[in-house]
Structures are given as structure tokens and as C-alpha cells.
PDB file of N, CA and C in Angstrom:
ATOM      1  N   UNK A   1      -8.661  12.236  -2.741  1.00  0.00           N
ATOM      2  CA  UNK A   1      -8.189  10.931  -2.325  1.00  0.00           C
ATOM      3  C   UNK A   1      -8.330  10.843  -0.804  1.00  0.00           C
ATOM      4  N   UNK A   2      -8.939   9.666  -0.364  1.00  0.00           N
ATOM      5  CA  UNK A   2      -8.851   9.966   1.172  1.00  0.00           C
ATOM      6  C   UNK A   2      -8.453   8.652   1.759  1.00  0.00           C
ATOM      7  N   UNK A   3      -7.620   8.705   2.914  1.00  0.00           N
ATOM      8  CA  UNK A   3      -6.675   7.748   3.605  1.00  0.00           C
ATOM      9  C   UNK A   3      -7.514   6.605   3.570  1.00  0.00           C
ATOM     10  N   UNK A   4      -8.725   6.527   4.236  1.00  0.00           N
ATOM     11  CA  UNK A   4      -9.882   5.356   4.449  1.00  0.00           C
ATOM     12  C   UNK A   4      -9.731   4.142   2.772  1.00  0.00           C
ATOM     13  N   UNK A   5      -9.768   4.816   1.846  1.00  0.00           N
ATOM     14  CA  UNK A   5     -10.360   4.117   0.708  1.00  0.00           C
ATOM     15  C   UNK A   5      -8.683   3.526   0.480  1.00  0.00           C
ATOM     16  N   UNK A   6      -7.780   4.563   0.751  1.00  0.00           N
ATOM     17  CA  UNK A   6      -6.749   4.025   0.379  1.00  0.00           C
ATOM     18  C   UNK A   6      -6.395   2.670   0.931  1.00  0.00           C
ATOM     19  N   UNK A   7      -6.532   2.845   2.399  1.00  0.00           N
ATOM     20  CA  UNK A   7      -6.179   1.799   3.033  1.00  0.00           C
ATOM     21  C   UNK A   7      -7.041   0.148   2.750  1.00  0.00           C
ATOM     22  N   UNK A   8      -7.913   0.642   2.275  1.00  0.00           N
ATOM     23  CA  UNK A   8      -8.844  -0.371   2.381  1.00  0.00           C
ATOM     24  C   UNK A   8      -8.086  -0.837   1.069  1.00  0.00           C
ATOM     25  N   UNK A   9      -8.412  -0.228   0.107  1.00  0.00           N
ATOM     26  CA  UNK A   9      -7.575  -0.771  -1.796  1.00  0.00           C
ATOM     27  C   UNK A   9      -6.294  -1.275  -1.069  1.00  0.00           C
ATOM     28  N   UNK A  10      -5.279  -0.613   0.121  1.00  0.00           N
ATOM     29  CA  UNK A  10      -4.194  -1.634   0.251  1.00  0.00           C
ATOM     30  C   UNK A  10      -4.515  -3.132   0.658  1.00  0.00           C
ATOM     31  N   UNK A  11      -5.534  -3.122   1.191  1.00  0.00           N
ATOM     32  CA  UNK A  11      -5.536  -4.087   2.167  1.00  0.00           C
ATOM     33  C   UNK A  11      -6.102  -5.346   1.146  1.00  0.00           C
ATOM     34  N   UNK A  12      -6.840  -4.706   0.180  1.00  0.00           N
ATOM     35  CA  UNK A  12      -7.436  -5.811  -0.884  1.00  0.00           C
ATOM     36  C   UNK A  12      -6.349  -6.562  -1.392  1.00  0.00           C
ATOM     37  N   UNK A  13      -4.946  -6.111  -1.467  1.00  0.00           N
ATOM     38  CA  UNK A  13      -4.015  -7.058  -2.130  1.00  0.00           C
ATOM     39  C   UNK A  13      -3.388  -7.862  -1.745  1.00  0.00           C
ATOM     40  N   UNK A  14      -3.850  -8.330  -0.328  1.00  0.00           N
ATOM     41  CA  UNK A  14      -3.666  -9.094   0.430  1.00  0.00           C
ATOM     42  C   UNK A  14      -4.390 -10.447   0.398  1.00  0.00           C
ATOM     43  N   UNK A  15      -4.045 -11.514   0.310  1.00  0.00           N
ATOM     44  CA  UNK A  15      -4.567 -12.526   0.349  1.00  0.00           C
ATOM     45  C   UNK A  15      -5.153 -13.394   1.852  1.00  0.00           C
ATOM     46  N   UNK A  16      -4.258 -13.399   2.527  1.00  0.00           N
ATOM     47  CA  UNK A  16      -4.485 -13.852   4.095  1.00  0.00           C
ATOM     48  C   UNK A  16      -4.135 -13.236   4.960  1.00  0.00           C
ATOM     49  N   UNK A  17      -4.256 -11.873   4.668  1.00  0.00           N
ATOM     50  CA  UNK A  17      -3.992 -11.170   5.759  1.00  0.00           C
ATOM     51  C   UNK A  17      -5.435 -10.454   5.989  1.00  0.00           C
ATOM     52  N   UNK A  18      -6.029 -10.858   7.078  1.00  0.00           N
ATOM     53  CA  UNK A  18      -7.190 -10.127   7.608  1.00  0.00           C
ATOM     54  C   UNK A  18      -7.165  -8.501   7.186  1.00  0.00           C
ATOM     55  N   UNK A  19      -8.333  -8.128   6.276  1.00  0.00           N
ATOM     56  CA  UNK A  19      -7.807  -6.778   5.780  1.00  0.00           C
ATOM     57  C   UNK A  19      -8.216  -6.022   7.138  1.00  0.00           C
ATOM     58  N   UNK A  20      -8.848  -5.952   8.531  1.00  0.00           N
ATOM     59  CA  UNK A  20      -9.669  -5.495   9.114  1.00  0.00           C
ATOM     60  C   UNK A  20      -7.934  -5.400  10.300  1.00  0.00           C
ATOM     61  N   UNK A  21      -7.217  -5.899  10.064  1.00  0.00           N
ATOM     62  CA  UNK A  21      -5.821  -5.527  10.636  1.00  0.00           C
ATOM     63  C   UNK A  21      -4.629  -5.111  10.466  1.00  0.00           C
ATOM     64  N   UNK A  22      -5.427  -4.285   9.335  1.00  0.00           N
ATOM     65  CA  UNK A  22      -4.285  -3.088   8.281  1.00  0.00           C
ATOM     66  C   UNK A  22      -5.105  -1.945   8.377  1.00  0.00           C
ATOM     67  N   UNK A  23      -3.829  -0.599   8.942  1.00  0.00           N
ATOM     68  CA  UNK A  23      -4.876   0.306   9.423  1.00  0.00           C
ATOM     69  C   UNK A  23      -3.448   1.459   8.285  1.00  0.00           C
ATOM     70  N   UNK A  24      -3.844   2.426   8.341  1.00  0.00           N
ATOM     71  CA  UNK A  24      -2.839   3.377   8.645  1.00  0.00           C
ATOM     72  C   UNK A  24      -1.801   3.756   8.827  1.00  0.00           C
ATOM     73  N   UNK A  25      -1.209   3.087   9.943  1.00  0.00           N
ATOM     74  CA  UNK A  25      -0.070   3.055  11.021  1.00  0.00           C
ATOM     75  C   UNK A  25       0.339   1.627  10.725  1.00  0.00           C
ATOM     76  N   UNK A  26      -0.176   0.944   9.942  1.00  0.00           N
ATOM     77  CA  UNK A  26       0.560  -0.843  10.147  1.00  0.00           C
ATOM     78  C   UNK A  26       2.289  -0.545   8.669  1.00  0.00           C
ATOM     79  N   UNK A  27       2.746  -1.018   9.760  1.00  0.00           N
ATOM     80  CA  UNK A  27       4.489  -1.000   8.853  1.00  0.00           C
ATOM     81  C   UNK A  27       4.316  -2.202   7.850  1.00  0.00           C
ATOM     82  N   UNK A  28       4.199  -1.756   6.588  1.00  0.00           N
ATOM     83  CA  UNK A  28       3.599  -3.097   6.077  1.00  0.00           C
ATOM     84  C   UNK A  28       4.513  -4.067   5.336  1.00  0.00           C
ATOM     85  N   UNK A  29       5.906  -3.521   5.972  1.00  0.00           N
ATOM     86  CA  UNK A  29       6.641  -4.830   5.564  1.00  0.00           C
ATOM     87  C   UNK A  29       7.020  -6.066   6.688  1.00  0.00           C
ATOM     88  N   UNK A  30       6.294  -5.539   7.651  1.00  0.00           N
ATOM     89  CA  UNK A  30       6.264  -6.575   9.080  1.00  0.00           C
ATOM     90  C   UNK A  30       5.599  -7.583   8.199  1.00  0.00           C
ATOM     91  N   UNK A  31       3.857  -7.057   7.755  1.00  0.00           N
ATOM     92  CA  UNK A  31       3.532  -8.010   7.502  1.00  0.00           C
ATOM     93  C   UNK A  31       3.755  -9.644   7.252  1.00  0.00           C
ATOM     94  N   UNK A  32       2.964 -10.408   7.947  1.00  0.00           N
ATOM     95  CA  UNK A  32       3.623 -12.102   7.429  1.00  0.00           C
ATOM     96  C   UNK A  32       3.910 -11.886   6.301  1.00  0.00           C
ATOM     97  N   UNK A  33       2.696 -12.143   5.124  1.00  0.00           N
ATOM     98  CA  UNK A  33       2.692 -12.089   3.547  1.00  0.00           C
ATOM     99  C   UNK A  33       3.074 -10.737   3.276  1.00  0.00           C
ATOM    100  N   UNK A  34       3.334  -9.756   3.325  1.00  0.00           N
ATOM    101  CA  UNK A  34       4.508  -9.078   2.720  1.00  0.00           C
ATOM    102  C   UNK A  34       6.019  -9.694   1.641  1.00  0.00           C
ATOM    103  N   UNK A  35       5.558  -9.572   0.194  1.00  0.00           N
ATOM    104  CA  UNK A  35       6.745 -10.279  -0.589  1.00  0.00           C
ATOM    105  C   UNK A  35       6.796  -9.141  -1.338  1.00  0.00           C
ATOM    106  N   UNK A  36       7.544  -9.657  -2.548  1.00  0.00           N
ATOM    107  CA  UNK A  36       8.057  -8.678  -3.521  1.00  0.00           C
ATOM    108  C   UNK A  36       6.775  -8.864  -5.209  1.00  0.00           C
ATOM    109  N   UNK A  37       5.893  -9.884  -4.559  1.00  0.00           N
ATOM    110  CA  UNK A  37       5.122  -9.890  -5.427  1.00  0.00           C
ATOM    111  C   UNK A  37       3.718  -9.224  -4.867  1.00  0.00           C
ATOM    112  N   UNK A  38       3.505  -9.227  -3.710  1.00  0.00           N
ATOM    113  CA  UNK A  38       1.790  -8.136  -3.099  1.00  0.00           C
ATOM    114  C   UNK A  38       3.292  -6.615  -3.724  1.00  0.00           C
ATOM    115  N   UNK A  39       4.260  -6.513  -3.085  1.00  0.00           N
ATOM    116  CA  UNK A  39       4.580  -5.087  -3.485  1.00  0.00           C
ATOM    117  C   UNK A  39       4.580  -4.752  -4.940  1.00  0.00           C
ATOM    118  N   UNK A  40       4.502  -5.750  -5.907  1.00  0.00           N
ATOM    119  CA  UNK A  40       4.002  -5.185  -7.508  1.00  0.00           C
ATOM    120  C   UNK A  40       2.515  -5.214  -7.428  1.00  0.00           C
ATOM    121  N   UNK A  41       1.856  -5.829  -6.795  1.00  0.00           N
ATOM    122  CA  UNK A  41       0.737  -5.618  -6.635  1.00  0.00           C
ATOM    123  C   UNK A  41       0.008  -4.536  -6.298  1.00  0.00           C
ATOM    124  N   UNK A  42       0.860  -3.682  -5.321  1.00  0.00           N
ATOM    125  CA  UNK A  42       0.326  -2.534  -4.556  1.00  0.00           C
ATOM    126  C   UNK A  42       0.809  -1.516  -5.760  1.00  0.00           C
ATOM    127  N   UNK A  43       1.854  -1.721  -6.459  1.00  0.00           N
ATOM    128  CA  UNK A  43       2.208  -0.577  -6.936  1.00  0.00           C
ATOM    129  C   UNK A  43       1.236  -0.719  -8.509  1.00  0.00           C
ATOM    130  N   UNK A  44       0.787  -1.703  -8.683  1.00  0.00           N
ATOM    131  CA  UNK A  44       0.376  -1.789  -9.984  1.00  0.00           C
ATOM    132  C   UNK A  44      -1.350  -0.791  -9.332  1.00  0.00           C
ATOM    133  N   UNK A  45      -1.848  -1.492  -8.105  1.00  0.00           N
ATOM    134  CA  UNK A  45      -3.063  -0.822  -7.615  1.00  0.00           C
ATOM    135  C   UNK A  45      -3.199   0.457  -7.084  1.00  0.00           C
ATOM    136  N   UNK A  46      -1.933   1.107  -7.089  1.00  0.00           N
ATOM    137  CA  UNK A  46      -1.470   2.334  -7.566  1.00  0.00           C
ATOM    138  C   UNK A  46      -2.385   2.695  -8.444  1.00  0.00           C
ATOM    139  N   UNK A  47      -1.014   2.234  -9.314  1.00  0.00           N
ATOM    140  CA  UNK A  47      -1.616   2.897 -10.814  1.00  0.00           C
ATOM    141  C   UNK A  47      -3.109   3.105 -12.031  1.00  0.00           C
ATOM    142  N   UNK A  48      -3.742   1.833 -11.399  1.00  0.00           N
ATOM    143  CA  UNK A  48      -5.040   1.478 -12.112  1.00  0.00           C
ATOM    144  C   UNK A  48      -5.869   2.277 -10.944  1.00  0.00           C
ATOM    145  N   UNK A  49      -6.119   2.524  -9.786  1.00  0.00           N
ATOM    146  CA  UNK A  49      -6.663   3.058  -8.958  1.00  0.00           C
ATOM    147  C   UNK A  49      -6.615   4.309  -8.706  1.00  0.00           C
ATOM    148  N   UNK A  50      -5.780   5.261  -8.882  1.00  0.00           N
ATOM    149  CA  UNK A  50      -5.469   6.591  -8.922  1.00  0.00           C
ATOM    150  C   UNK A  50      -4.686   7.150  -9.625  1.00  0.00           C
ATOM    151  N   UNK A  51      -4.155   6.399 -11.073  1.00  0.00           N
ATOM    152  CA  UNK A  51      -3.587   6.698 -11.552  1.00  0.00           C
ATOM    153  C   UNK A  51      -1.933   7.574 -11.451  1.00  0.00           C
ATOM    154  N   UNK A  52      -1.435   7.180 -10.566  1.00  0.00           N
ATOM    155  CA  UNK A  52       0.051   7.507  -9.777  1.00  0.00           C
ATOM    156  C   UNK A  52       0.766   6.351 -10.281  1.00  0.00           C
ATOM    157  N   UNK A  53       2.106   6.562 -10.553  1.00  0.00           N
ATOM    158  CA  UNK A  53       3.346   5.480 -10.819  1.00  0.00           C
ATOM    159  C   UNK A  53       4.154   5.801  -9.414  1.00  0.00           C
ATOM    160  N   UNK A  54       4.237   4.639  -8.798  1.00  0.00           N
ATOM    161  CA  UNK A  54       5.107   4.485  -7.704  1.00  0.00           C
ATOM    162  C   UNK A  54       5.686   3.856  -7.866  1.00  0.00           C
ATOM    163  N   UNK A  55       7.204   3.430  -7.676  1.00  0.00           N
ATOM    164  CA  UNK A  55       8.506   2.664  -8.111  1.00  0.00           C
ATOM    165  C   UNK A  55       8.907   1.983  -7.076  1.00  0.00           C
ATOM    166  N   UNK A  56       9.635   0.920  -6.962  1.00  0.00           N
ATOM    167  CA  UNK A  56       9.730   0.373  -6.135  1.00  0.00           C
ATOM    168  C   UNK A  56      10.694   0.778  -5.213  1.00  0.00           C
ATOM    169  N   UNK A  57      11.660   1.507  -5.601  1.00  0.00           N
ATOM    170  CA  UNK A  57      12.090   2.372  -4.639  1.00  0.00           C
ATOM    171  C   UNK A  57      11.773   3.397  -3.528  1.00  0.00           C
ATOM    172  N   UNK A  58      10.508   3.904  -3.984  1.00  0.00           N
ATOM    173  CA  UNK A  58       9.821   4.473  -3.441  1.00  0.00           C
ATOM    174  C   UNK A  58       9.188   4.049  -2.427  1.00  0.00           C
ATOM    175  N   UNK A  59       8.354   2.732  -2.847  1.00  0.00           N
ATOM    176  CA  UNK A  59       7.393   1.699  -2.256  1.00  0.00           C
ATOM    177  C   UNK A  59       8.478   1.876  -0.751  1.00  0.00           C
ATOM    178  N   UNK A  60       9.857   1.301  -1.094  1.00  0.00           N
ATOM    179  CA  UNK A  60      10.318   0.544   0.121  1.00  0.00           C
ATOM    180  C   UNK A  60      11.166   1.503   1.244  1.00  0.00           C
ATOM    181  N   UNK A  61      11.195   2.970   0.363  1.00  0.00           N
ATOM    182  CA  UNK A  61      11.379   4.443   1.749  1.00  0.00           C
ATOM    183  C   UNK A  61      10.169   4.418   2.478  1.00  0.00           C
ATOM    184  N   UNK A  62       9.011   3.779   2.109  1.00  0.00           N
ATOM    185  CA  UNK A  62       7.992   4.218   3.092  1.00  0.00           C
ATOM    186  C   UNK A  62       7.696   3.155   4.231  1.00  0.00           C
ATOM    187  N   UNK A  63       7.189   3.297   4.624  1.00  0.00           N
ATOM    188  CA  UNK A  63       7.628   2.614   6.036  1.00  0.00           C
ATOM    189  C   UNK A  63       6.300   2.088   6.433  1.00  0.00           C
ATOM    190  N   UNK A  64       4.907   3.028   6.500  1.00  0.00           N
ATOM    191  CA  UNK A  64       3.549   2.804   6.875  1.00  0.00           C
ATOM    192  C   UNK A  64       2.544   2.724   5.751  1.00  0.00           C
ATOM    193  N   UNK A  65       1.421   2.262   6.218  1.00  0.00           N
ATOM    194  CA  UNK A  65       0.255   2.628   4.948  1.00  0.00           C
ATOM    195  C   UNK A  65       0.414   3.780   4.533  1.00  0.00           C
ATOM    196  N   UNK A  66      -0.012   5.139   5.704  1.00  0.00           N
ATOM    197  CA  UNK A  66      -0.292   6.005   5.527  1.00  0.00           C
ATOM    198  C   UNK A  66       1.266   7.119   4.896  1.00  0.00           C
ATOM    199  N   UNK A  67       2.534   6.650   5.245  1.00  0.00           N
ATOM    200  CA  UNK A  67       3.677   6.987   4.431  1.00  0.00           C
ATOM    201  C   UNK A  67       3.051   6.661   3.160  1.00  0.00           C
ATOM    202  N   UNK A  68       3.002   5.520   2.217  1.00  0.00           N
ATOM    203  CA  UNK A  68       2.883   5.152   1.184  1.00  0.00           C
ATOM    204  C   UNK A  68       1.344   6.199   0.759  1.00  0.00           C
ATOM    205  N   UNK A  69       0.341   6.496   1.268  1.00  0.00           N
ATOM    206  CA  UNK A  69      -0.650   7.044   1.171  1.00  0.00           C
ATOM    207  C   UNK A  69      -0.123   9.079   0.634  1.00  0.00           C
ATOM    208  N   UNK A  70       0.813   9.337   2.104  1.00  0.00           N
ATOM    209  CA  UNK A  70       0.927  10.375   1.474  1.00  0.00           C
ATOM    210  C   UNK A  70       1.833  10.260   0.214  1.00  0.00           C
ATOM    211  N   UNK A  71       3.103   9.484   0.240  1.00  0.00           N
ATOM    212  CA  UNK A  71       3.705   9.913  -1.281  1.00  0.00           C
ATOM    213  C   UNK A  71       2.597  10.319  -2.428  1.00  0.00           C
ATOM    214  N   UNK A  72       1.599   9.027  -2.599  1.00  0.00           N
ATOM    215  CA  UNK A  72       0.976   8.753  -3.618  1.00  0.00           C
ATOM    216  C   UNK A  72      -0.111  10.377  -4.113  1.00  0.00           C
ATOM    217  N   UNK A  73      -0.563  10.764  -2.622  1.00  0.00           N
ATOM    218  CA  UNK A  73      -1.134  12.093  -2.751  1.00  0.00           C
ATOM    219  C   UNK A  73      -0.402  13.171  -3.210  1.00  0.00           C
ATOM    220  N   UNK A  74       0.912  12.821  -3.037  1.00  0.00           N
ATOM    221  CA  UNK A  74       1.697  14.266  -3.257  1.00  0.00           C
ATOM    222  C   UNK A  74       2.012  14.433  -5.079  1.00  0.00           C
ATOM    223  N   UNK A  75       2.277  13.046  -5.525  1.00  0.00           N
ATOM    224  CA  UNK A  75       1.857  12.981  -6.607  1.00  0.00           C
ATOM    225  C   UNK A  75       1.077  13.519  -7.570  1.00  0.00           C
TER     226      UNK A  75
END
């Protein structure tokens, strides 16, 4: 699994958010569009994408892309 692809699959579940300004390091509940529906989104693209279940509890201890990146690896 590597951070690059991850970030990029996050960034796809974004609708108007320029994916080219989601890196890594972006706290992605700043985000404008940040709701509770891209976060079933992310967690569902989780699951179909690398096959990991992430909960929403989980989702919302992490703080960065790359937080959410490692849980999913440790998995």
C-alpha cells in the first residue's frame, strides 16, 4: 500500500475540493466539504479499495490523511 495512491483514492471522494490540495498532512476535517456523508464515503473507499473496515470512530481519532493512511496499513 503506498501513501501516494492512498491519498489520491482520498481525494477522489471529494467533489469540489481540488484533489491537487489534499496532500498527506491536510487535517481533513478542516476541509470546506468535509461532512458526515464524504466520511462514509471514505470509509466505504476503504473497504472496496483495500479491503480494511474502518469505523467511524476511528475515522474521527485521526486527524491527517496520512494518520488515516497509517491506521488503515496497520490493519
Amino acid at each position: 500500500m503506498e501513501l501516494e495512491k492512498f491519498v489520491k483514492d482520498f481525494a477522489n471522494q471529494f467533489d469540489e475540493t481540488d484533489p491537487e490540495t489534499i496532500t498527506a498532512a491536510t487535517v481533513y476535517k478542516d476541509l470546506d466539504e468535509w461532512s458526515s456523508l464524504i466520511a462514509f464515503t471514505v470509509i466505504a473507499m476503504v473497504k472496496v479499495e483495500y479491503d480494511k473496515t474502518v469505523t467511524g470512530a476511528e475515522l474521527r481519532h485521526c486527524e491527517t490523511v496520512e494518520d488515516l493512511f497509517n491506521l488503515v496499513a496497520a490493519k
